[in-house]
Protein backbone atom coordinates (compact mmCIF):
# COMPACT_ATOMS: atom_id res chain seq x y z
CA UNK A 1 46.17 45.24 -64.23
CA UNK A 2 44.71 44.07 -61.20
CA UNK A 3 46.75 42.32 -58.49
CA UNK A 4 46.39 38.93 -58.36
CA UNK A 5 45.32 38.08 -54.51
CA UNK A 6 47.67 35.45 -53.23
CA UNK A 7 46.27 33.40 -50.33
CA UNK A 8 48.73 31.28 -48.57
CA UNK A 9 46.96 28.28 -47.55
CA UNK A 10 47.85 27.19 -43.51
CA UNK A 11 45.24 25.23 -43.75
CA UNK A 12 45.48 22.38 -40.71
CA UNK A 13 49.47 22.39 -40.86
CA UNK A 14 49.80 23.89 -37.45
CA UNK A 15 48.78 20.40 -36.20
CA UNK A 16 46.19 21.66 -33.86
CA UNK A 17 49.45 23.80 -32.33
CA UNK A 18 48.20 27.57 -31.81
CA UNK A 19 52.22 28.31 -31.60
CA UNK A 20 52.58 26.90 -35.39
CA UNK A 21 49.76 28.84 -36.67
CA UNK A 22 50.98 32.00 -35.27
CA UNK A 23 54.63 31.11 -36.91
CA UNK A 24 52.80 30.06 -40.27
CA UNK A 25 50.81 33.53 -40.40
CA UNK A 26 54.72 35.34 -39.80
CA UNK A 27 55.69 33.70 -42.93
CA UNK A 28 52.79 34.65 -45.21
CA UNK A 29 53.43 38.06 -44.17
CA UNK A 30 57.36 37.57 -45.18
CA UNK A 31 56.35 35.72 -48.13
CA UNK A 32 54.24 38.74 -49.54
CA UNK A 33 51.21 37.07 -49.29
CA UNK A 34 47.71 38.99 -49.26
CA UNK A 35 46.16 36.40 -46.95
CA UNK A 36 46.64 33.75 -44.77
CA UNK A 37 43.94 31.23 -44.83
CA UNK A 38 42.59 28.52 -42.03
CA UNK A 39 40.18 25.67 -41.77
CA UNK A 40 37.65 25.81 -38.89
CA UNK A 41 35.57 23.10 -37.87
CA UNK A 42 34.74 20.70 -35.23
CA UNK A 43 35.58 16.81 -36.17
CA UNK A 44 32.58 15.84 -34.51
CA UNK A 45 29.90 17.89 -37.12
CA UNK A 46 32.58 17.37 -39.98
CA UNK A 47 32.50 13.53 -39.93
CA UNK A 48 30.93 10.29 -38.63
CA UNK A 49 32.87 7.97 -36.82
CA UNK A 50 33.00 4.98 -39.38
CA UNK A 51 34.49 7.74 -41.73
CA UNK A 52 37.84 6.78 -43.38
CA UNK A 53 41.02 8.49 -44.44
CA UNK A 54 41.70 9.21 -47.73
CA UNK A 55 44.33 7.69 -49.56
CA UNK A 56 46.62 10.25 -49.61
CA UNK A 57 46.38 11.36 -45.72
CA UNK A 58 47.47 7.66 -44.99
CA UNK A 59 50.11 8.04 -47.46
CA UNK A 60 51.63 11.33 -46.08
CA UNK A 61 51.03 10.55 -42.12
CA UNK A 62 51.80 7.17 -42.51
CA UNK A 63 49.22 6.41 -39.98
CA UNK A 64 46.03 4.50 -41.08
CA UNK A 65 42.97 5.81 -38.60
CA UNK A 66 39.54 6.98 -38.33
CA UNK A 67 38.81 10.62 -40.19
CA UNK A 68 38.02 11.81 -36.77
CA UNK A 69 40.76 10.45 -35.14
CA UNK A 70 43.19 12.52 -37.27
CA UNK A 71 41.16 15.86 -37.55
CA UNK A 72 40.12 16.00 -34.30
CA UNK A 73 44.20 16.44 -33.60
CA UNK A 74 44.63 19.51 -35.83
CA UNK A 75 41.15 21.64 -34.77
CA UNK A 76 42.14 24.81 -33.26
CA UNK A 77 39.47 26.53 -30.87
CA UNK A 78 37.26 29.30 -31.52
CA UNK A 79 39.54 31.40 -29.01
CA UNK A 80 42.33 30.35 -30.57
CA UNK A 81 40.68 31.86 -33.92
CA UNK A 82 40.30 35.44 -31.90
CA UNK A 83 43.67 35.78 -31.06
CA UNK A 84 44.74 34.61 -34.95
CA UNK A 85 43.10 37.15 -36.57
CA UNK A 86 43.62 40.28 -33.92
CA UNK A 87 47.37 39.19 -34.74
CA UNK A 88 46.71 39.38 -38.45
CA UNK A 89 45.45 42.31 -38.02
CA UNK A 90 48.61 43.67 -36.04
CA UNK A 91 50.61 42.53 -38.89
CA UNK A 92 48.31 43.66 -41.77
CA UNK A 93 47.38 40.45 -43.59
CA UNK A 94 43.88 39.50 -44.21
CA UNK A 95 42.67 36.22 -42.12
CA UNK A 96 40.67 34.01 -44.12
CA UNK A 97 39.00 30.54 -42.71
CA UNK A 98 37.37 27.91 -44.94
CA UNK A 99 34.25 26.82 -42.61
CA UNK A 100 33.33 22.88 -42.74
CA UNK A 101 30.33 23.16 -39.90
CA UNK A 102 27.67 25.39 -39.44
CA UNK A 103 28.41 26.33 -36.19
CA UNK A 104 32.04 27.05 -37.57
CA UNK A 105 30.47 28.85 -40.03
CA UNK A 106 28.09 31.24 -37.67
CA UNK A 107 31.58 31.99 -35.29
CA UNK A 108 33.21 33.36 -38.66
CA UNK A 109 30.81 35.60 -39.75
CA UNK A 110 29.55 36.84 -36.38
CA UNK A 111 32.22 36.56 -34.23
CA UNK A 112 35.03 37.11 -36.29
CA UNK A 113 32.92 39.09 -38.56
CA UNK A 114 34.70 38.04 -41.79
CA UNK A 115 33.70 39.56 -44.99
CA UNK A 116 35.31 36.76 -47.56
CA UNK A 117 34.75 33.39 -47.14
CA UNK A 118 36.30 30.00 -49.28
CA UNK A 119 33.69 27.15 -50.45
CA UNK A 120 36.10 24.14 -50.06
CA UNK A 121 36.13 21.91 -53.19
CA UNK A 122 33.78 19.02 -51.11
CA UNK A 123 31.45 21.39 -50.18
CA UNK A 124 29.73 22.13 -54.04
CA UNK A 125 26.95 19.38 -53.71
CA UNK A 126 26.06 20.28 -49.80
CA UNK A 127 23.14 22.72 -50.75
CA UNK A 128 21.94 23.44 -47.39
CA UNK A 129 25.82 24.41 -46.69
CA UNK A 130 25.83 26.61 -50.00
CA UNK A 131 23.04 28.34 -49.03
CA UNK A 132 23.98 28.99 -45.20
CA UNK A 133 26.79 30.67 -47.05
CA UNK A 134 25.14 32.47 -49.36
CA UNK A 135 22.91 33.80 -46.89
CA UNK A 136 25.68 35.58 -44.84
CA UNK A 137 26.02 37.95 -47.52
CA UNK A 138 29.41 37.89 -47.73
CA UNK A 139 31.92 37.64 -50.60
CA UNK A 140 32.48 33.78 -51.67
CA UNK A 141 35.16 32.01 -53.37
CA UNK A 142 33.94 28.74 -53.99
CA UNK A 143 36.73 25.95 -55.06
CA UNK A 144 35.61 23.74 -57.67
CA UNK A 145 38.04 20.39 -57.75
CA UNK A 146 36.10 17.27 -58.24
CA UNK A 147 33.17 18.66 -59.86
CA UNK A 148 31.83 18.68 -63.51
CA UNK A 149 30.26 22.08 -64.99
CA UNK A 150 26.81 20.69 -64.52
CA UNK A 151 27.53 20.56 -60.63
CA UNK A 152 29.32 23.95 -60.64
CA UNK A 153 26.09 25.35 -62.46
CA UNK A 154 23.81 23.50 -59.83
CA UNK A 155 26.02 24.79 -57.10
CA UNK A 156 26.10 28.55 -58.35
CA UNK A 157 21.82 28.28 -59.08
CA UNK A 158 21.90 27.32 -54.85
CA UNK A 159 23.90 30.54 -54.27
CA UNK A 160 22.20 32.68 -56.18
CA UNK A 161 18.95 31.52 -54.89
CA UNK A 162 20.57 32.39 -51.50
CA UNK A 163 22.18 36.13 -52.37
CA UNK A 164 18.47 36.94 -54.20
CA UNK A 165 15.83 35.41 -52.44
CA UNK A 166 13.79 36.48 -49.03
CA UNK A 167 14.46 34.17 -46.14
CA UNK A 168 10.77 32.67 -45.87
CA UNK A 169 11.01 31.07 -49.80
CA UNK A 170 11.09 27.54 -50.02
CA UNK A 171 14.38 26.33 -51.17
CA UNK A 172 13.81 23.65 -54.08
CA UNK A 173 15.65 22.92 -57.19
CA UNK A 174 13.12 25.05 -59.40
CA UNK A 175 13.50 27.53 -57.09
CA UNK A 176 17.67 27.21 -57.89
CA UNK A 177 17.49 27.13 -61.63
CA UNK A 178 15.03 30.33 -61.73
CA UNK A 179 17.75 31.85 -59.56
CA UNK A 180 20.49 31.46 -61.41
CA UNK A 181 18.62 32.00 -64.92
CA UNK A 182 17.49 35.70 -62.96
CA UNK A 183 19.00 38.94 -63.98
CA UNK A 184 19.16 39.50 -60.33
CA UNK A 185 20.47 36.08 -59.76
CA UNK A 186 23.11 36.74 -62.16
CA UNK A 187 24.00 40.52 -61.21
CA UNK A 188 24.41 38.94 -57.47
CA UNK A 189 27.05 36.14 -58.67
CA UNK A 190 28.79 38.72 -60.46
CA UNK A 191 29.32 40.66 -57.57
CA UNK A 192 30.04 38.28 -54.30
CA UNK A 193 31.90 35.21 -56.27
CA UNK A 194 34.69 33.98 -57.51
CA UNK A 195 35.75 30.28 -58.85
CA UNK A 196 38.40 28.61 -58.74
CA UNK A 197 39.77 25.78 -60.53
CA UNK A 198 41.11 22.88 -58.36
CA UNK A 199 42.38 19.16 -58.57
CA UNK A 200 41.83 17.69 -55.14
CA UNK A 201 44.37 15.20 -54.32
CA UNK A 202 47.81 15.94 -52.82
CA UNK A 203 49.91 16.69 -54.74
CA UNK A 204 48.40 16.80 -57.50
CA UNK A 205 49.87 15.09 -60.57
CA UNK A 206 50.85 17.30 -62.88
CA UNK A 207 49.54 15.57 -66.05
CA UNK A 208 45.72 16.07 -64.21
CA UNK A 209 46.14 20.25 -63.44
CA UNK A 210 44.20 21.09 -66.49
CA UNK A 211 44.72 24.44 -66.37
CA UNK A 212 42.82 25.52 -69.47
CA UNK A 213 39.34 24.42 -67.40
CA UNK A 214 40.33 27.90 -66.07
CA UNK A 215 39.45 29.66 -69.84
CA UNK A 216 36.28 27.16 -69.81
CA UNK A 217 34.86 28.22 -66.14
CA UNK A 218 35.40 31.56 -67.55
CA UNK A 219 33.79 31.53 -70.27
CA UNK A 220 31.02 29.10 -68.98
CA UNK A 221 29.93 31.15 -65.97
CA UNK A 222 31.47 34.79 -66.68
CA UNK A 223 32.71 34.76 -63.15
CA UNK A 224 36.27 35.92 -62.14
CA UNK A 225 38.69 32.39 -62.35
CA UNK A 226 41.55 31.69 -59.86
CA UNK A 227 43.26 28.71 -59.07
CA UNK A 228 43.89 26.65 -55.91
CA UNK A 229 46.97 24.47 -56.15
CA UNK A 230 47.83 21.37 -54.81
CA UNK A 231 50.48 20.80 -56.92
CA UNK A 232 54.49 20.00 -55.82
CA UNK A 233 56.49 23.26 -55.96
CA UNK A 234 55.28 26.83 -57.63
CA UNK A 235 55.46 26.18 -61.14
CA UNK A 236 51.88 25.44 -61.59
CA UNK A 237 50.50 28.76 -59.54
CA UNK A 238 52.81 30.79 -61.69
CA UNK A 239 51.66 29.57 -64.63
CA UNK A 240 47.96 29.84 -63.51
CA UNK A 241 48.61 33.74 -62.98
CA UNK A 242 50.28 34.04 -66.32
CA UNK A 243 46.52 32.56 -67.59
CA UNK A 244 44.95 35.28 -65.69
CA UNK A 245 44.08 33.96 -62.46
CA UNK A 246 42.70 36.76 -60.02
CA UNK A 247 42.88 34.28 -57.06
CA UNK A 248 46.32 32.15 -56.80
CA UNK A 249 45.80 29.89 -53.09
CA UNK A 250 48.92 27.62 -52.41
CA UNK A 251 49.22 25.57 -48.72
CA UNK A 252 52.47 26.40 -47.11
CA UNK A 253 54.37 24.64 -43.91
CA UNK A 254 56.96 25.43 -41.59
CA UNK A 255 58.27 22.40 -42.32
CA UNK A 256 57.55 19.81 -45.39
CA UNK A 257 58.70 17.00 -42.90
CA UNK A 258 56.10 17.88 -39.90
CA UNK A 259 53.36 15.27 -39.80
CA UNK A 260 49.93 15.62 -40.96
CA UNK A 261 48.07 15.26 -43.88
CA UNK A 262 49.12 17.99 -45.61
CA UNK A 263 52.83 19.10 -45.25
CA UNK A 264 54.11 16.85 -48.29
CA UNK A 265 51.97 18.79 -50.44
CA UNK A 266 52.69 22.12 -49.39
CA UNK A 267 55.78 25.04 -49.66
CA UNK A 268 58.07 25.62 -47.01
CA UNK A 269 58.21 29.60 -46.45
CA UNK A 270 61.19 29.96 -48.25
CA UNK A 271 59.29 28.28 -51.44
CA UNK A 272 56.08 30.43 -50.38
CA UNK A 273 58.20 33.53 -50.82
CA UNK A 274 59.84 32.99 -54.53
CA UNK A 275 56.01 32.01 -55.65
CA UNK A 276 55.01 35.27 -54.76
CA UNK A 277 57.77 37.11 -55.96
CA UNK A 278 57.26 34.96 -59.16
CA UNK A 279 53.79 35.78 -59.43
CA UNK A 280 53.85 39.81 -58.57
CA UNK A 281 57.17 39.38 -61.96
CA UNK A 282 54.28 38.22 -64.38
CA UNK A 283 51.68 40.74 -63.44
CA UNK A 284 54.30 43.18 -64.40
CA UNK A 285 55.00 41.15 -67.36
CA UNK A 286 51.51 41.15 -68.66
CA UNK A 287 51.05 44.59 -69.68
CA UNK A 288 48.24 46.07 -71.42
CA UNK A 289 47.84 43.70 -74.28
CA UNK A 290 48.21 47.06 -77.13
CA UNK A 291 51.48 45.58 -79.71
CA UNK A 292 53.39 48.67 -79.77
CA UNK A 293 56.94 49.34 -78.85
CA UNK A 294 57.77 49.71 -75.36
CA UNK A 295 59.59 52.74 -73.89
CA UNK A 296 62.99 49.85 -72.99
CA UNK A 297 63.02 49.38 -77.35
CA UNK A 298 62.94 52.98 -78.29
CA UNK A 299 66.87 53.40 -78.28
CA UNK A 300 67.26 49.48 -80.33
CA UNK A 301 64.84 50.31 -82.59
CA UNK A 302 66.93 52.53 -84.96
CA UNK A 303 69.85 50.42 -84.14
CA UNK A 304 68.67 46.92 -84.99
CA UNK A 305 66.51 47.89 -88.62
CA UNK A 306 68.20 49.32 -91.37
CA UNK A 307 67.78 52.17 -94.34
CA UNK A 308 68.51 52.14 -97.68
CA UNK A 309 72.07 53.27 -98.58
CA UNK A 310 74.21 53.54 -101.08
CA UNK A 311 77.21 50.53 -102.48
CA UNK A 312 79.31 52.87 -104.32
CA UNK A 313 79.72 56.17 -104.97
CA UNK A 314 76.76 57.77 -107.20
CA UNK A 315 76.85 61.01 -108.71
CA UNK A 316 74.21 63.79 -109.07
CA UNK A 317 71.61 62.34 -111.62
CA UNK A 318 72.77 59.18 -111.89
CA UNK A 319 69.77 56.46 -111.33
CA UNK A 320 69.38 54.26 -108.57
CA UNK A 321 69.68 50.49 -109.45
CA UNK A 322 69.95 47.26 -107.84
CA UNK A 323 73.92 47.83 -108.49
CA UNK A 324 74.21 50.64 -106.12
CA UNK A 325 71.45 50.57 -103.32
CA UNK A 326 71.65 48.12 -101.00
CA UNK A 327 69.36 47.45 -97.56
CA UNK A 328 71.75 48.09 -94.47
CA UNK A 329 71.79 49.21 -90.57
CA UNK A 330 71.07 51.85 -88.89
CA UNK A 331 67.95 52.52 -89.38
CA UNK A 332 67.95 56.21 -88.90
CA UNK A 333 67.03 57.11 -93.19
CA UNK A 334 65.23 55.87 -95.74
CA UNK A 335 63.02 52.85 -94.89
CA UNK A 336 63.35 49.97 -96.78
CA UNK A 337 59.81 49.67 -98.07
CA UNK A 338 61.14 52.31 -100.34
CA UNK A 339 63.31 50.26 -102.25
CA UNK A 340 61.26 49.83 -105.24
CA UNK A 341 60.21 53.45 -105.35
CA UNK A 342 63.53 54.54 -105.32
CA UNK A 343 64.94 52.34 -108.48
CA UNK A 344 65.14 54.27 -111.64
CA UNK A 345 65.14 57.54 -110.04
CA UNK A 346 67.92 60.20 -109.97
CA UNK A 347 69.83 61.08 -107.32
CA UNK A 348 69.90 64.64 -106.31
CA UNK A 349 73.15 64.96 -104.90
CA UNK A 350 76.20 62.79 -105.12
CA UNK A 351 76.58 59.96 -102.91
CA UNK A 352 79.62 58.21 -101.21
CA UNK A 353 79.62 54.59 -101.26
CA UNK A 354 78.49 53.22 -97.65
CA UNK A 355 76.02 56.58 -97.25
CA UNK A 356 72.70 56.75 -95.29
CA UNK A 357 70.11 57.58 -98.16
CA UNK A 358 67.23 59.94 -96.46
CA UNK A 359 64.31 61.05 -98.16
């Protein structure tokens, strides 16, 4: 079975601290985490100055101010980003950045030269934004929370439009749909992206996961499925792997009690850590899906079924009857689907009473 790539989300919880990020990207690597994932932007292309916070970042910062107020506090600068993934590098995690700008965009693929890069959830109806992305050639995972199947289609005919088409073809939404309903559009998306199922809000409520949208991406799109969580604790993100995610993301903090928007909603290392233990457990758990018994059962087996033997003593000749066989452990003789076949026959030896009939 594959292994399931866990990304531990950092996210903007180094509040804008390069320190932090460097101590959140030690305990991915402790955790066991494959990567360790960022969000680059500048607040100024992200947001316009009238723009709000949403409910939940005035509810975990306890602060009520402008969008770009609060995000211009936790960007971290493109030199920043250098030194964050030479140290990843060091350490042997992969660095992973979720771009919200063009020009944020442009530093991760050319300066940074990442090969993977995350779609965030608000992100699936910006078209020009898909297609920048799409255009970089590079592996996507594009988070879906928020969105309906109809957008998720739209947003996957954009991308394949982009991964297909030569840069001088006018971008329209016939142009999209002819994309996607390409062989070539189709062979592309199978081999640069993955989805993955999301609930945007923090935390999410557990009663609104829906994990089984998972099973109907799936079998919607016949794209690889993971899961980005935004749930309280690591319940949820083990349960998603046990569904077959390929893609578990989780945020993580140093410390649940920092502020910013999203510490309240995330794992403290120590949490991080048992999640990913948890999750590497059920991929040994799955197995190959064949029912047959396991190397572990071999020794119980003969132990825990049973033979056919004898409830008193029987003499040469005698017949077998229900008064003198009986269905009892170990199971190392007869088997019992023999029962019937055996009644009314003679025995061909004498028997004890308690004895292990074999054939």
């Amino acid at each position: 079975m594959k292994q399931t790539l866990v990304i531990a989300e950092a996210g903007v919880n180094h509040n804008g601290s390069s320190d932090i990020a460097f101590k959140l990207i030690d305990a991915a690597v402790d955790a066991g985490a494959d990567a360790v994932k960022f969000q680059t932007f500048n607040a100024k292309n992200l947001v316009i100055e009238s723009a709000q916070q949403a409910a939940y970042q005035v509810a975990n910062t306890q602060k009520i101010e402008p969008q770009l107020a609060m995000l211009s506090r936790l960007e971290l600068s493109f030199e920043t980003h250098q030194h964050l993934i030479h140290y990843c590098q060091k350490l042997g995690i992969q660095f992973l950045s979720t771009a919200f700008d063009s020009e944020s965009l442009a530093f991760l693929v050319d300066t940074l030269q990442l090969k993977t890069l995350k779609i965030a959830s608000g992100e699936i109806t910006n078209a020009p934004f898909l297609l920048e992305h799409a255009r970089t050639g590079c592996d996507l995972i594009l988070s879906t929370g928020m969105s309906t199947l109809a957008e998720v289609e739209a947003a996957l005919g954009v991308i394949a439009f982009g991964l297909t088409s030569p840069l001088n073809t006018p971008p329209d939404l016939q142009a999209f749909q002819a994309a996607y309903a390409s062989t070539q559009g189709q062979q592309a998306l199978q081999a640069k992206l993955t989805l993955l199922h999301c609930t945007t809000e923090y935390p999410a409520p557990f009663d609104q996961i829906n994990l089984k949208a998972m099973d109907t991406l799936a079998s919607a799109f016949s794209l690889p499925v993971g899961y980005s969580d935004h749930s309280q604790g690591i319940t949820i993100p083990i349960a998603a792997a046990a569904r077959g995610a390929c893609i578990i993301e989780k945020h993580f903090t140093l410390d649940k009690e920092l502020p910013g928007p999203d510490h309240k909603a995330s794992l403290e290392p120590h949490e991080l850590k048992e999640m990913v233990t948890a999750i590497r457990t059920v991929e040994r758990a799955m197995g190959n899906g064949i029912k047959t018994p396991q190397p572990a059962e071999l020794t119980n087996l003969t132990l825990a079924r049973k033979s056919l033997v004898t409830t008193t003593s029987i003499k040469k000749g005698e017949l077998f009857s229900v008064n003198n066989l009986a269905v009892k452990r170990p199971g190392t003789g007869t088997s019992p689907y023999k029962y019937w076949q055996k009644l009314n026959t003679c025995a061909e030896r004498d028997y004890q009473s308690g004895e292990v009939i074999y054939d």
